[in-house]
C-alpha atoms as a PDB file:
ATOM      1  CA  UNK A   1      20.321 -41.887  68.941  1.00  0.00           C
ATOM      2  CA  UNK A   2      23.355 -39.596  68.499  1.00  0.00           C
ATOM      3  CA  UNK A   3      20.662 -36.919  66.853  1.00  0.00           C
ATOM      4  CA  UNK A   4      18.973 -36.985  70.680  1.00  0.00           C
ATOM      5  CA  UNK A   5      22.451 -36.754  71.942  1.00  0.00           C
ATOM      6  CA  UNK A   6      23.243 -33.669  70.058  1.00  0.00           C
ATOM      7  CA  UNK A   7      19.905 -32.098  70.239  1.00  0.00           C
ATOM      8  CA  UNK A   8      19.697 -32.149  74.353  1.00  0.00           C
ATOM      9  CA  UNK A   9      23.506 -31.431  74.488  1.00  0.00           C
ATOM     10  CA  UNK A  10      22.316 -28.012  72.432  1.00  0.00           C
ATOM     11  CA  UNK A  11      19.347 -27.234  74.456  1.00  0.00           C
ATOM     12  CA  UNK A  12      21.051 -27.923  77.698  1.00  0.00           C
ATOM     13  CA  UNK A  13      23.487 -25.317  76.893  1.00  0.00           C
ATOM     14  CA  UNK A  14      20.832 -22.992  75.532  1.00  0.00           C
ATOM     15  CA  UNK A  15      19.298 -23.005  79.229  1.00  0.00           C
ATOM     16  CA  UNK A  16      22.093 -22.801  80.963  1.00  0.00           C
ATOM     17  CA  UNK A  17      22.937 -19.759  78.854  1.00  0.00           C
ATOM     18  CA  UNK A  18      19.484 -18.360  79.907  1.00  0.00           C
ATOM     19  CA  UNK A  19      19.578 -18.835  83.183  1.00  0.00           C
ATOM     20  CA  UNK A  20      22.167 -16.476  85.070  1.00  0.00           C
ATOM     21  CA  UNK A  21      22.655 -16.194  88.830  1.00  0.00           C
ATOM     22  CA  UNK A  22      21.687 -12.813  90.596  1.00  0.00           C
ATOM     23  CA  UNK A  23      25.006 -11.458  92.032  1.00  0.00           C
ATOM     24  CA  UNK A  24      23.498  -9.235  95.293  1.00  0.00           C
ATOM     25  CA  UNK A  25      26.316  -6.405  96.196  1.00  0.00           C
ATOM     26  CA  UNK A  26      26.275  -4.934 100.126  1.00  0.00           C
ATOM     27  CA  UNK A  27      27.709  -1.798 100.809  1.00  0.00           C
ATOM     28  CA  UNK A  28      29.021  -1.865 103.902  1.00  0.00           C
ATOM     29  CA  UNK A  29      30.568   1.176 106.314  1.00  0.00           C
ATOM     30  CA  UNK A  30      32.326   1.142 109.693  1.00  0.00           C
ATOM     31  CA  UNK A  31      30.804   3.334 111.919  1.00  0.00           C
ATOM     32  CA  UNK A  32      32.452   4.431 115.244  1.00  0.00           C
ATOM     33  CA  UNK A  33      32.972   7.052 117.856  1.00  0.00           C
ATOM     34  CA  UNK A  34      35.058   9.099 115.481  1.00  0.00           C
ATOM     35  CA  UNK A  35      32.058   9.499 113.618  1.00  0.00           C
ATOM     36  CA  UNK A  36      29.741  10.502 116.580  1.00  0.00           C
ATOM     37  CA  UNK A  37      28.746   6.867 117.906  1.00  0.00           C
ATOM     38  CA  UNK A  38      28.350   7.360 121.568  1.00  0.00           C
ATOM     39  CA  UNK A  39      30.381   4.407 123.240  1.00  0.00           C
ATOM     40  CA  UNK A  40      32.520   1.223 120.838  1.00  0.00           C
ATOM     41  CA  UNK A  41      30.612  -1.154 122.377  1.00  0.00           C
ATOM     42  CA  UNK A  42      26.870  -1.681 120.213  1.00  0.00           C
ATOM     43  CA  UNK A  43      24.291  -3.961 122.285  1.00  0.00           C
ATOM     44  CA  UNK A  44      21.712  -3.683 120.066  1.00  0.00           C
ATOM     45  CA  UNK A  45      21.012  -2.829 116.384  1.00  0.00           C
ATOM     46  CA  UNK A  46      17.393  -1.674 114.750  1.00  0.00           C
ATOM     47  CA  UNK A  47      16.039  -0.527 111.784  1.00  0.00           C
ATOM     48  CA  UNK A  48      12.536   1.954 111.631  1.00  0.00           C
ATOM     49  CA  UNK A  49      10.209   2.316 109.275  1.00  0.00           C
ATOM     50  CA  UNK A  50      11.630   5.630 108.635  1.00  0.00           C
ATOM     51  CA  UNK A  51      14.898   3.927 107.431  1.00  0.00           C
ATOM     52  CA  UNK A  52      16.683   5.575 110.476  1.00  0.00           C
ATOM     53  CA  UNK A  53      19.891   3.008 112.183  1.00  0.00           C
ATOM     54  CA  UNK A  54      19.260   2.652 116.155  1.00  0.00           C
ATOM     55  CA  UNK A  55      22.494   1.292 118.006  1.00  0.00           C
ATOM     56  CA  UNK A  56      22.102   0.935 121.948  1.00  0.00           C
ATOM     57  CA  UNK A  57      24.981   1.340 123.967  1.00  0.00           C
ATOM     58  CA  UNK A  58      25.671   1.449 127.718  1.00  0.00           C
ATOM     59  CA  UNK A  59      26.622   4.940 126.822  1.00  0.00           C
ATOM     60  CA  UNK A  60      22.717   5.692 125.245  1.00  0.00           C
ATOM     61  CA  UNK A  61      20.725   5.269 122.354  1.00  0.00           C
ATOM     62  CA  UNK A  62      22.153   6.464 118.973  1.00  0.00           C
ATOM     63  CA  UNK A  63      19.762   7.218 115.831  1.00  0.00           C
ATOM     64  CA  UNK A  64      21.829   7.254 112.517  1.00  0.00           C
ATOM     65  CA  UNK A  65      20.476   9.243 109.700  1.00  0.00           C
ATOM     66  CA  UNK A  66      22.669   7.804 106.982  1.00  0.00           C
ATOM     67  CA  UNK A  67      25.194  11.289 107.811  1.00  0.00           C
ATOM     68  CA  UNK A  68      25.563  11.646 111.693  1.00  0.00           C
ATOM     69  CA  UNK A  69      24.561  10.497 114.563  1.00  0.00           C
ATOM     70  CA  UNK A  70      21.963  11.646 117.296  1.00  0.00           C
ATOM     71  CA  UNK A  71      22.587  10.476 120.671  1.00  0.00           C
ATOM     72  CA  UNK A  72      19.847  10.119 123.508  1.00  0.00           C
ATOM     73  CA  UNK A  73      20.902   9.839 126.960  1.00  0.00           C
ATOM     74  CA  UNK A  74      19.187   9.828 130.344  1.00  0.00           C
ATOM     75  CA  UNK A  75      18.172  13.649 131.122  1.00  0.00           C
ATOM     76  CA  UNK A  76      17.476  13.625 134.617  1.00  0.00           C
ATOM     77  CA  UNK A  77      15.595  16.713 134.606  1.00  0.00           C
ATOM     78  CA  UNK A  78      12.856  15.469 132.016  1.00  0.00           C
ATOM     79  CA  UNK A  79      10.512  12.352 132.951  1.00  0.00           C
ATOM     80  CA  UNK A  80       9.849  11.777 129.385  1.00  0.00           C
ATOM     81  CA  UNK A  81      13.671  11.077 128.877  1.00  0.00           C
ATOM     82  CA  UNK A  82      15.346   7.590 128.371  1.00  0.00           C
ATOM     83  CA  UNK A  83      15.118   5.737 131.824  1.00  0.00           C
ATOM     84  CA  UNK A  84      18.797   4.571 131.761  1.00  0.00           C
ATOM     85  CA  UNK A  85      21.911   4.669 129.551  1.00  0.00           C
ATOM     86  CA  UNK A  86      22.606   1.252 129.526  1.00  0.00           C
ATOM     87  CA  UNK A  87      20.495   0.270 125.867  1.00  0.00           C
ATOM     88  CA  UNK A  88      20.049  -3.991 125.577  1.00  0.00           C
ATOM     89  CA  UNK A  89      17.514  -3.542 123.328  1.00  0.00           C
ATOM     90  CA  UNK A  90      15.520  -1.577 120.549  1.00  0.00           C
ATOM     91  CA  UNK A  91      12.321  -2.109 119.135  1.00  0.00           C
ATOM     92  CA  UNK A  92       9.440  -0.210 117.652  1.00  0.00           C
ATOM     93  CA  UNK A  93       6.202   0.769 118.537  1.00  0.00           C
ATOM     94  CA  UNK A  94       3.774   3.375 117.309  1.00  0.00           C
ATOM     95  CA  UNK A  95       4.007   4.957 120.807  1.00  0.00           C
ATOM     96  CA  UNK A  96       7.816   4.818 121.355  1.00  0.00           C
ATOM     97  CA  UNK A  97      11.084   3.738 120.718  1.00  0.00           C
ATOM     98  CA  UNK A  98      13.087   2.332 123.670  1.00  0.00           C
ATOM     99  CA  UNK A  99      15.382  -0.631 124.912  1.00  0.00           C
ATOM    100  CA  UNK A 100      15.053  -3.082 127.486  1.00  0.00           C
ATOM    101  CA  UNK A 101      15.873  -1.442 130.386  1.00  0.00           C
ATOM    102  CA  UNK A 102      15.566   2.058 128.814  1.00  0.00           C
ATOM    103  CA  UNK A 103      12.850   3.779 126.908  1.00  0.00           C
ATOM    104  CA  UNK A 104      12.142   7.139 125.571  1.00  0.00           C
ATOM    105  CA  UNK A 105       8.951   7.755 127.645  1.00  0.00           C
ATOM    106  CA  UNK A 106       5.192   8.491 125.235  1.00  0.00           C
ATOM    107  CA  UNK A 107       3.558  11.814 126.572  1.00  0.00           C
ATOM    108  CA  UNK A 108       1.514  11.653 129.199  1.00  0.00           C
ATOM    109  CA  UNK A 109      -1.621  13.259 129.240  1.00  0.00           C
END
């Protein structure tokens, strides 16, 4: 009996010794409007396909490349512009990429 004892004692500790949790690390960065970021305030957060950051703001759409920002805002000389400033949402399409109440316009033609 004590043999058993000693024997699952040994091969409990030999799996536990095999077994070893996955530690996951995240890298994470404050971003802001020192860095470009067009308004504090983020409504909305997206990731592309492309690996590119979207944050809406009521101050426009911001595209993050990993280094700066690009900011779209409402050009009201161009129709294909964004429709509004104020960004609630992003999501993508194969089309466009737009928010809720704004939207970069597709081409017409």
């Amino acid at each position: 009996m004590k043999l058993y004892r000693i024997f699952f004692l040994f091969l409990f500790i030999g799996i536990s010794l095999s077994v070893r949790a996955e530690v996951e690390r995240f890298f994470f960065t404050d971003l802001d409007v020192k860095d470009g970021l067009s308004q504090q305030t983020v409504t909305a957060i997206f990731q592309d396909t492309d690996g590119y950051m979207w944050f809406g703001t009521r101050s426009g759409l911001n595209r993050y490349d990993g280094y700066g920002f690009m900011v779209y805002r409402k050009d009201y000389d161009n129709v294909h512009s964004l429709s509004g400033n104020h960004i609630m949402d992003v999501i993508q399409d194969y089309s466009r990429m737009g928010g809720d109440s704004a939207g970069i316009e597709p081409p017409r033609l």
